[in-house]
N, C-alpha and C. Protein backbone atom coordinates (compact mmCIF):
# COMPACT_ATOMS: atom_id res chain seq x y z
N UNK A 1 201.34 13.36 86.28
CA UNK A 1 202.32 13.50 87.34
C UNK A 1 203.12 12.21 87.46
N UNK A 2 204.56 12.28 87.95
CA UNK A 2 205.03 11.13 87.56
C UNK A 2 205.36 10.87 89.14
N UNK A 3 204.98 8.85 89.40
CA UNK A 3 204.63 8.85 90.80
C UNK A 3 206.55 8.37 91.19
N UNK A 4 206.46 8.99 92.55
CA UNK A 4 208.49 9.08 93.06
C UNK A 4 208.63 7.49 93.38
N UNK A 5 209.61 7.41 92.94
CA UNK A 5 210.39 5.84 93.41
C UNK A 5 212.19 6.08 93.23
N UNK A 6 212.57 5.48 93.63
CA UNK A 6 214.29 5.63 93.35
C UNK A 6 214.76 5.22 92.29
N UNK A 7 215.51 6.31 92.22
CA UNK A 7 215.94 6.62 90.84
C UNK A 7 215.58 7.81 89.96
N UNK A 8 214.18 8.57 90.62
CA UNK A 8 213.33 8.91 90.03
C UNK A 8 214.14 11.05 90.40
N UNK A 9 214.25 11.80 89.26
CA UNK A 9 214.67 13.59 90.27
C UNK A 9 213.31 14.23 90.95
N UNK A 10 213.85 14.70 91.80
CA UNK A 10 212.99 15.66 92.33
C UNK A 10 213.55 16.83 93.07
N UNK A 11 212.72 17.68 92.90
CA UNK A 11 212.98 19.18 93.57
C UNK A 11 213.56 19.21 94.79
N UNK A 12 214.64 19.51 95.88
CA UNK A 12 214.44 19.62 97.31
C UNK A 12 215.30 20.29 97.51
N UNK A 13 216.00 21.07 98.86
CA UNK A 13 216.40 21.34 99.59
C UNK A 13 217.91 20.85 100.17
N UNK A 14 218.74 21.34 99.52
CA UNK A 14 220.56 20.59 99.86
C UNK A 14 221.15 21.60 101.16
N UNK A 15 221.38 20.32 101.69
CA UNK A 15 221.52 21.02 102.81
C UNK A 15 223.42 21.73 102.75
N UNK A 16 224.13 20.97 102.26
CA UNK A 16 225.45 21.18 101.78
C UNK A 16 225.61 22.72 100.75
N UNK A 17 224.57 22.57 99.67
CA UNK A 17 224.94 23.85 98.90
C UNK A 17 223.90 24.92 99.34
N UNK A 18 222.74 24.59 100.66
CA UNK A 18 221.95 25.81 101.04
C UNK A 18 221.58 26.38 99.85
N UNK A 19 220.91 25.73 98.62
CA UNK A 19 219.94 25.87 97.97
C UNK A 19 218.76 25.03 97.49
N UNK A 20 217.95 25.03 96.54
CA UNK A 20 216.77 24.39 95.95
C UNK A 20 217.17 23.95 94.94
N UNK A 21 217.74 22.58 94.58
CA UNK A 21 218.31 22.11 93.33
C UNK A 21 217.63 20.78 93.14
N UNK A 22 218.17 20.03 91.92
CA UNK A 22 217.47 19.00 91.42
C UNK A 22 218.16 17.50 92.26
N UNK A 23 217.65 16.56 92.94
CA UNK A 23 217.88 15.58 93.31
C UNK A 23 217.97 14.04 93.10
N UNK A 24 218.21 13.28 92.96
CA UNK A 24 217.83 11.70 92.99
C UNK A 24 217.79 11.16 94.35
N UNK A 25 216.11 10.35 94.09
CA UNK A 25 215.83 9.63 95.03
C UNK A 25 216.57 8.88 95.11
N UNK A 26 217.13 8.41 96.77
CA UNK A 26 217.91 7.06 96.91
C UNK A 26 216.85 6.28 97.58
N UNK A 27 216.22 6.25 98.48
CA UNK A 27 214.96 5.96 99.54
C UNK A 27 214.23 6.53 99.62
N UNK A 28 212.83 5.16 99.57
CA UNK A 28 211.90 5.88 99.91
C UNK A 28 210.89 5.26 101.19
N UNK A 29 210.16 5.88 102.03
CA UNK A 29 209.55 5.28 102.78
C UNK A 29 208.09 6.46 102.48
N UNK A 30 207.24 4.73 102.25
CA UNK A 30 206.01 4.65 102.06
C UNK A 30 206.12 5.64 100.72
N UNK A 31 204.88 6.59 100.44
CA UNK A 31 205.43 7.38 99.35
C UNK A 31 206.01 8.91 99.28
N UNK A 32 206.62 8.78 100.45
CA UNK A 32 207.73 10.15 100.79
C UNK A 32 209.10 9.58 100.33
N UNK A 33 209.80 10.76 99.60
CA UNK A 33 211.28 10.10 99.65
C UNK A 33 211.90 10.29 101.06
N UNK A 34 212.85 9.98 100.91
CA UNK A 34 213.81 9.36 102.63
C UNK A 34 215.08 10.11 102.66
N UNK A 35 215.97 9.32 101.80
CA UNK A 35 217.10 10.03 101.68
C UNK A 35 217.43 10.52 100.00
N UNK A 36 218.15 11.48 99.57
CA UNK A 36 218.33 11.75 98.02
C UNK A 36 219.67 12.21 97.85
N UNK A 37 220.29 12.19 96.58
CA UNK A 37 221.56 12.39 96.26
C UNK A 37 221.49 14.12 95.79
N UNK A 38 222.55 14.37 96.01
CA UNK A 38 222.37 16.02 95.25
C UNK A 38 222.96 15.96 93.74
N UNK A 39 222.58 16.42 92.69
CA UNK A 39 222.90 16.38 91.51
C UNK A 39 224.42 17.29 91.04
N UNK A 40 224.19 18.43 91.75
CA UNK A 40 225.49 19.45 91.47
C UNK A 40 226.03 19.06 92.76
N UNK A 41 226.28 18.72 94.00
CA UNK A 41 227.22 18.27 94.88
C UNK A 41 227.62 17.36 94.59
N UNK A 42 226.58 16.12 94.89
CA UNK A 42 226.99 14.45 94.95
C UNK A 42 226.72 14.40 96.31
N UNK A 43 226.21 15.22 97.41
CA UNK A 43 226.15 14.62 98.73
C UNK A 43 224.96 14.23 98.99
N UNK A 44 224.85 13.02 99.90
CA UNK A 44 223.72 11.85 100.19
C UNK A 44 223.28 12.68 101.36
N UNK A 45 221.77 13.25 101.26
CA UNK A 45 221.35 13.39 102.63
C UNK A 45 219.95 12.89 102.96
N UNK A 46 219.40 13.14 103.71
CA UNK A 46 217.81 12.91 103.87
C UNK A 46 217.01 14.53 103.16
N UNK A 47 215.98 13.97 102.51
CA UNK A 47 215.04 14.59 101.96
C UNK A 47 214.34 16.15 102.86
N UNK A 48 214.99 16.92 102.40
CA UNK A 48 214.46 18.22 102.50
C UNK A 48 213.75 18.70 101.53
N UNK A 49 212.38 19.31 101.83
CA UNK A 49 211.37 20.16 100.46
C UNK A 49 211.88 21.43 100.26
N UNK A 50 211.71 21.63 98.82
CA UNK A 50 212.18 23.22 98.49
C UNK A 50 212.18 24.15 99.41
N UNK A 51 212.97 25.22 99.60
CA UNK A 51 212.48 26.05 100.90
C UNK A 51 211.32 27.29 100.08
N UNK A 52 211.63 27.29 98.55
CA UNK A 52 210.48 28.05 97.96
C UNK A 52 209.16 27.99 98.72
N UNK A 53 209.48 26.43 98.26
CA UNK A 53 207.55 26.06 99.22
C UNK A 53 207.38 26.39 100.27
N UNK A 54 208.23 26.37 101.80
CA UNK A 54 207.99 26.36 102.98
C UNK A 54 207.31 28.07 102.99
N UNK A 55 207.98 28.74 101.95
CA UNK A 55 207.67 30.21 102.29
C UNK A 55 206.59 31.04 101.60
N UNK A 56 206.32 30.15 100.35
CA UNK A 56 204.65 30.55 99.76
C UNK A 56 203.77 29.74 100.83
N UNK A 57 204.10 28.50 101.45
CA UNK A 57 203.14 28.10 102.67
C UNK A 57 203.13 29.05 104.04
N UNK A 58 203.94 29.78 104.19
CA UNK A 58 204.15 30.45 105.27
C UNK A 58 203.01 31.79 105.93
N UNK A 59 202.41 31.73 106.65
CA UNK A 59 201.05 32.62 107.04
C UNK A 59 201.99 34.44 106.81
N UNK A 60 201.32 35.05 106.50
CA UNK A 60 201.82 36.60 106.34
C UNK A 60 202.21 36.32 107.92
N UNK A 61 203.67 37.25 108.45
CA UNK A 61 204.20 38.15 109.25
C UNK A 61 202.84 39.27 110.37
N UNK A 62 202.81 38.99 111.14
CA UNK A 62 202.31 40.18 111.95
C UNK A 62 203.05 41.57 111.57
N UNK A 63 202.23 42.43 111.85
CA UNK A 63 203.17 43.75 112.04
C UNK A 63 204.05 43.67 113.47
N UNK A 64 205.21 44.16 113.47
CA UNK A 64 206.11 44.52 114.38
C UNK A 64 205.27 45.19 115.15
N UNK A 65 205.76 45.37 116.60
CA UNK A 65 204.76 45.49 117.89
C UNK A 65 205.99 46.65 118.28
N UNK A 66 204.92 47.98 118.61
CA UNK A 66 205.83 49.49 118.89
C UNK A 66 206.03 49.15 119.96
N UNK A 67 207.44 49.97 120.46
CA UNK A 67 207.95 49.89 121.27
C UNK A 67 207.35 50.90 122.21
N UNK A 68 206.96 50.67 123.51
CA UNK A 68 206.28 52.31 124.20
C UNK A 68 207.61 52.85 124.41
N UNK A 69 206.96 54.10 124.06
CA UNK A 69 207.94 55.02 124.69
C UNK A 69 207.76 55.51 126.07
N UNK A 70 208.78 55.97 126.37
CA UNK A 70 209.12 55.85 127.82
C UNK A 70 208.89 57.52 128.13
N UNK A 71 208.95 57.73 129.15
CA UNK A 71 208.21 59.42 129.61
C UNK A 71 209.79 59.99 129.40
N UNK A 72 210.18 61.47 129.29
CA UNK A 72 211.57 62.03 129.67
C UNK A 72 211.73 61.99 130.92
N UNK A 73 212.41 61.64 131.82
CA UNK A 73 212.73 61.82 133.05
C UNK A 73 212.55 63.23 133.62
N UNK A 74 211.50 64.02 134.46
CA UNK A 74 211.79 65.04 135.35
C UNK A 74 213.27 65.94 135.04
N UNK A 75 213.31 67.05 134.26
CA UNK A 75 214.63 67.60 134.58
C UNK A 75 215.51 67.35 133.43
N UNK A 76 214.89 66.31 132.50
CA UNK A 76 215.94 66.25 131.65
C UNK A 76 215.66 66.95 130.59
N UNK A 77 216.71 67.82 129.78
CA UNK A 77 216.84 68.54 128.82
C UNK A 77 216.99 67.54 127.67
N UNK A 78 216.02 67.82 126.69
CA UNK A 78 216.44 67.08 125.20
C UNK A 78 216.62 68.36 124.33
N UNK A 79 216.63 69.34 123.92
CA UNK A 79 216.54 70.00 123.01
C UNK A 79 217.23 71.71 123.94
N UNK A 80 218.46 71.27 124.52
CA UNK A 80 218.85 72.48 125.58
C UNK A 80 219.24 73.97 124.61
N UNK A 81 219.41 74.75 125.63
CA UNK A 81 219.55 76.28 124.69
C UNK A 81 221.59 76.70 125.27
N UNK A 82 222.27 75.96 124.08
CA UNK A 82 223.28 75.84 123.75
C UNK A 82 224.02 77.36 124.51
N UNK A 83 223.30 78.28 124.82
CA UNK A 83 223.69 79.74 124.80
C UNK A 83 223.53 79.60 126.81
N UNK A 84 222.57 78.97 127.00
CA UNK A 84 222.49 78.26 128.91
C UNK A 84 223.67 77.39 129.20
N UNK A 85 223.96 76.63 128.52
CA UNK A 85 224.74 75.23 129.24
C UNK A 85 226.12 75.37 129.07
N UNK A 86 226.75 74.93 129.97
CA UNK A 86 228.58 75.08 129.95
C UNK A 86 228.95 73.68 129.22
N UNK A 87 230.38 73.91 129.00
CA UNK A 87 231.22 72.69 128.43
C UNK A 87 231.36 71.98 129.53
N UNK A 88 231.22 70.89 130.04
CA UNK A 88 232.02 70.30 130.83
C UNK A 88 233.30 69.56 130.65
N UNK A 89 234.23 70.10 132.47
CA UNK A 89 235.54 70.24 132.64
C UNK A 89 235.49 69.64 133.88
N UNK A 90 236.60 68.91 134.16
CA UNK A 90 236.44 68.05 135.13
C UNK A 90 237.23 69.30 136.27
N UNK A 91 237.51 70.09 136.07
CA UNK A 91 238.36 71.18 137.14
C UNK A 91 236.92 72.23 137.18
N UNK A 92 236.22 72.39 136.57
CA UNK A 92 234.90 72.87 137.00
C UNK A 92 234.13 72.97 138.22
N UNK A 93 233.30 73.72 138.76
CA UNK A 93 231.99 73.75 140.01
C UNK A 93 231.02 73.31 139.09
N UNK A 94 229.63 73.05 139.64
CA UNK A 94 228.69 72.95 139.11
C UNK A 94 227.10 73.03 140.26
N UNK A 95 226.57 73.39 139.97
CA UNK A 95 225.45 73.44 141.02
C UNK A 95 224.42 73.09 139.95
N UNK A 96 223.35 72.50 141.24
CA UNK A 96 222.03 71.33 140.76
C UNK A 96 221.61 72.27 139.98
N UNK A 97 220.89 71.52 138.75
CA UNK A 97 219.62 71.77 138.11
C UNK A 97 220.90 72.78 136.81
N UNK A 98 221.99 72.80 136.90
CA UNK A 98 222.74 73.98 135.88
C UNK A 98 222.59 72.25 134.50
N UNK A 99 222.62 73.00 133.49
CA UNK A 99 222.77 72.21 132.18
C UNK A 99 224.08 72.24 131.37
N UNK A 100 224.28 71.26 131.35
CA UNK A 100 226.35 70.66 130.55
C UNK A 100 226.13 69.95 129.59
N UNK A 101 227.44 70.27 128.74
CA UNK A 101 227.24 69.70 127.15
C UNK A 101 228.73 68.99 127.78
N UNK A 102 228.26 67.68 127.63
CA UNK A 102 229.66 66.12 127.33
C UNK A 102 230.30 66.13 126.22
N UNK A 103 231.41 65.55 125.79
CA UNK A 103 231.85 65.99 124.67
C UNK A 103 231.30 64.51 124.24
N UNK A 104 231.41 63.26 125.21
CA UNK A 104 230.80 62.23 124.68
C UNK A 104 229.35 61.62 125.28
N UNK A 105 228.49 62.43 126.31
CA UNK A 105 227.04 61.93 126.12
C UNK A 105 226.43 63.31 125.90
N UNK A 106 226.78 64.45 125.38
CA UNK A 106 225.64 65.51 125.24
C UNK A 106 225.20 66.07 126.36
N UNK A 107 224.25 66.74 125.83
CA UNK A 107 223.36 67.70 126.98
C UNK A 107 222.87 66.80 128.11
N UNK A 108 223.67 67.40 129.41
CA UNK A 108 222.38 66.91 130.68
C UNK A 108 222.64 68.26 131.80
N UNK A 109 221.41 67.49 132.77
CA UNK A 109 221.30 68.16 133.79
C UNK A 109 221.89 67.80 134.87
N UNK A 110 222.30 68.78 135.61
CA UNK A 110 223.12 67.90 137.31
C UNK A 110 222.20 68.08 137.73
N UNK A 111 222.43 66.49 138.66
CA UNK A 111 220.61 66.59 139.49
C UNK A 111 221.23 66.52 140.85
N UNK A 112 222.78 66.35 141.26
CA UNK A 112 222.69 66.46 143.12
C UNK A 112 224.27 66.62 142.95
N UNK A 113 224.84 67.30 144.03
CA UNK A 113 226.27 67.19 144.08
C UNK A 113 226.27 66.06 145.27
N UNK A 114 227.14 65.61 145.26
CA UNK A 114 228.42 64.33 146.26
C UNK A 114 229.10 65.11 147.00
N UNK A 115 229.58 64.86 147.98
CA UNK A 115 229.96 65.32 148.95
C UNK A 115 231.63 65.29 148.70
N UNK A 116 232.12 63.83 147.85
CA UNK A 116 233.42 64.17 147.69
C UNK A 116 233.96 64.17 146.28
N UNK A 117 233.23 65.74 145.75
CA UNK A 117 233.79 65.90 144.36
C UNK A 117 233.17 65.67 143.16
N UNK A 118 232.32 64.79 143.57
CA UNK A 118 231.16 64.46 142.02
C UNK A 118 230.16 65.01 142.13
N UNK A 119 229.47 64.60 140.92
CA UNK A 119 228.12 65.14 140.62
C UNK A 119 227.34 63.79 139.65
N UNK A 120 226.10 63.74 140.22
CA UNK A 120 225.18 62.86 138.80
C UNK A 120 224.48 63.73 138.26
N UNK A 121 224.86 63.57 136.50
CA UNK A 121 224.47 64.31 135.81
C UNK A 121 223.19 63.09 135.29
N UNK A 122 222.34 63.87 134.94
CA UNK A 122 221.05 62.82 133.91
C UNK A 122 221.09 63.13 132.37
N UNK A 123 221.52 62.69 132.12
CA UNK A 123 221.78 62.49 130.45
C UNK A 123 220.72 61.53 129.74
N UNK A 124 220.42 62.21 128.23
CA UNK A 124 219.14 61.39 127.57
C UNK A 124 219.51 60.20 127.57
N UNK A 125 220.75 59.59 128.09
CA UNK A 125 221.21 57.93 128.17
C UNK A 125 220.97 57.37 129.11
N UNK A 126 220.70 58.06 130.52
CA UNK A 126 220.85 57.74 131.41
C UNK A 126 221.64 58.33 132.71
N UNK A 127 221.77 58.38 133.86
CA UNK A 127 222.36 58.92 134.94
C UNK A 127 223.73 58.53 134.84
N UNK A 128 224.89 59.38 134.81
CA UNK A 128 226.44 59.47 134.91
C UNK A 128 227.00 60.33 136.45
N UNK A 129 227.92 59.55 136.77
CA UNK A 129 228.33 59.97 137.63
C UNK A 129 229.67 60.38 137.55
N UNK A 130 230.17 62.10 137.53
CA UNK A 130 231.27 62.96 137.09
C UNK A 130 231.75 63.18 137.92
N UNK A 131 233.20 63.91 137.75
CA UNK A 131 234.12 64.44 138.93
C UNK A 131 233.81 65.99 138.71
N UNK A 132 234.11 66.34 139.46
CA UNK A 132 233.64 68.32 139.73
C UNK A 132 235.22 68.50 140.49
N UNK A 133 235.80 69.67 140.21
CA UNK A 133 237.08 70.81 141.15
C UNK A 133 238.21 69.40 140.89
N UNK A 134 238.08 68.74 140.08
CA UNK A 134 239.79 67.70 139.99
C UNK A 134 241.10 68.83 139.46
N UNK A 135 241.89 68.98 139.98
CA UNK A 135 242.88 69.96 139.28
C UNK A 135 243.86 68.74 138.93
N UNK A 136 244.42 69.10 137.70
CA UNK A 136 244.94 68.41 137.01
C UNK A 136 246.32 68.53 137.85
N UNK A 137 247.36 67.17 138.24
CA UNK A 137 248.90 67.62 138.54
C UNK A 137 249.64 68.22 138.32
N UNK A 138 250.98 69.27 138.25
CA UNK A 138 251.41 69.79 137.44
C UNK A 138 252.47 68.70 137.22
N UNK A 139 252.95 68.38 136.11
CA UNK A 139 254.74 67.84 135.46
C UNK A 139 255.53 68.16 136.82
N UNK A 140 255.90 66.81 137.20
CA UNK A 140 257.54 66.98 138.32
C UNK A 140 258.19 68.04 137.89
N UNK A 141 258.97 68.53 138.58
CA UNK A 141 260.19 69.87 138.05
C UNK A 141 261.07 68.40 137.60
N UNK A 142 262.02 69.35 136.84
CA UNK A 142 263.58 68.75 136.53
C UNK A 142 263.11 67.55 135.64
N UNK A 143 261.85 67.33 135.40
CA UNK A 143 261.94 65.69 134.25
C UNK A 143 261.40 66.20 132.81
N UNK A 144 262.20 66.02 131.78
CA UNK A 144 261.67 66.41 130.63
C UNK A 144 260.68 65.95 130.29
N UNK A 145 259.79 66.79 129.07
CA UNK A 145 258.22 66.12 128.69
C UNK A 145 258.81 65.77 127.07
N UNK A 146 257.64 64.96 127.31
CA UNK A 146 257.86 64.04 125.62
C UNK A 146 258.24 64.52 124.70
N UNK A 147 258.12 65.82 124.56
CA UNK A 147 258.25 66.68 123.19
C UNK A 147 259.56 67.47 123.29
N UNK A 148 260.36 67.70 124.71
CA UNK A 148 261.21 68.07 124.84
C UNK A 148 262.69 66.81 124.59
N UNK A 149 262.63 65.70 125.00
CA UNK A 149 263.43 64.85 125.06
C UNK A 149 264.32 64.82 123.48
């Protein structure tokens, strides 16, 4: 084995090209090198060890730790019968416990009407709160629409 002094290559860790390449010692303290030159850069840094090594030294990984799963909420539909549940429409009624397909959260259940106009629906995401009976405005008279102009 050949003992390190400056001047001398060795294996390490560049921190500039973020790989494991060949080095020259510039310093050394005691018999660790200190600082080293990079051979394919040229940049002077302090002595980093291969990262090869850090990771054949490295203890095996635990297994990943399951996540609990969480209960379905009371009431909520995961797997609804498409032939039961309405589209939801914001000009719609709806009464508790009826089942609605979102066009963007899916199947839920209304679990209470609001007094002015909504409803919370429970969706496998979570509780949403909808509008129920909104009638859409009609177009002012006398102003053309976009497609007419």
């Amino acid at each position: 084995m050949v003992s390190l002094a400056p001047g001398v290559d060795v294996e390490g860790y560049c921190s500039r090209c973020k790989m494991d390449l060949m080095h020259v010692v510039v310093a050394m303290v005691g018999t660790r090198p200190r600082r080293v030159r990079c051979r394919t850069c040229g940049s002077e840094h302090f002595y980093h060890p291969p990262q090869r090594l850090k990771t054949a030294a490295r203890p095996a990984l635990r297994p990943a730790r399951r996540a609990r799963r969480q209960p379905a909420p009371v009431g909520l539909v995961l797997e609804p019968d498409p032939a039961v549940s309405r589209s939801y429409c914001p000009d719609g009624d709806f009464r508790e416990g009826e089942v609605l397909h979102h066009f963007k959260f899916g199947y839920g259940v209304v679990e209470r009407r609001l007094s002015d106009g909504k409803i919370e629906v429970r969706f496998t995401s979570g509780p949403r709160l909808l509008v129920m009976n909104q009638i859409a405005a009609p177009e002012p008279a006398g102003q053309p629409s976009g497609a007419d102009a």
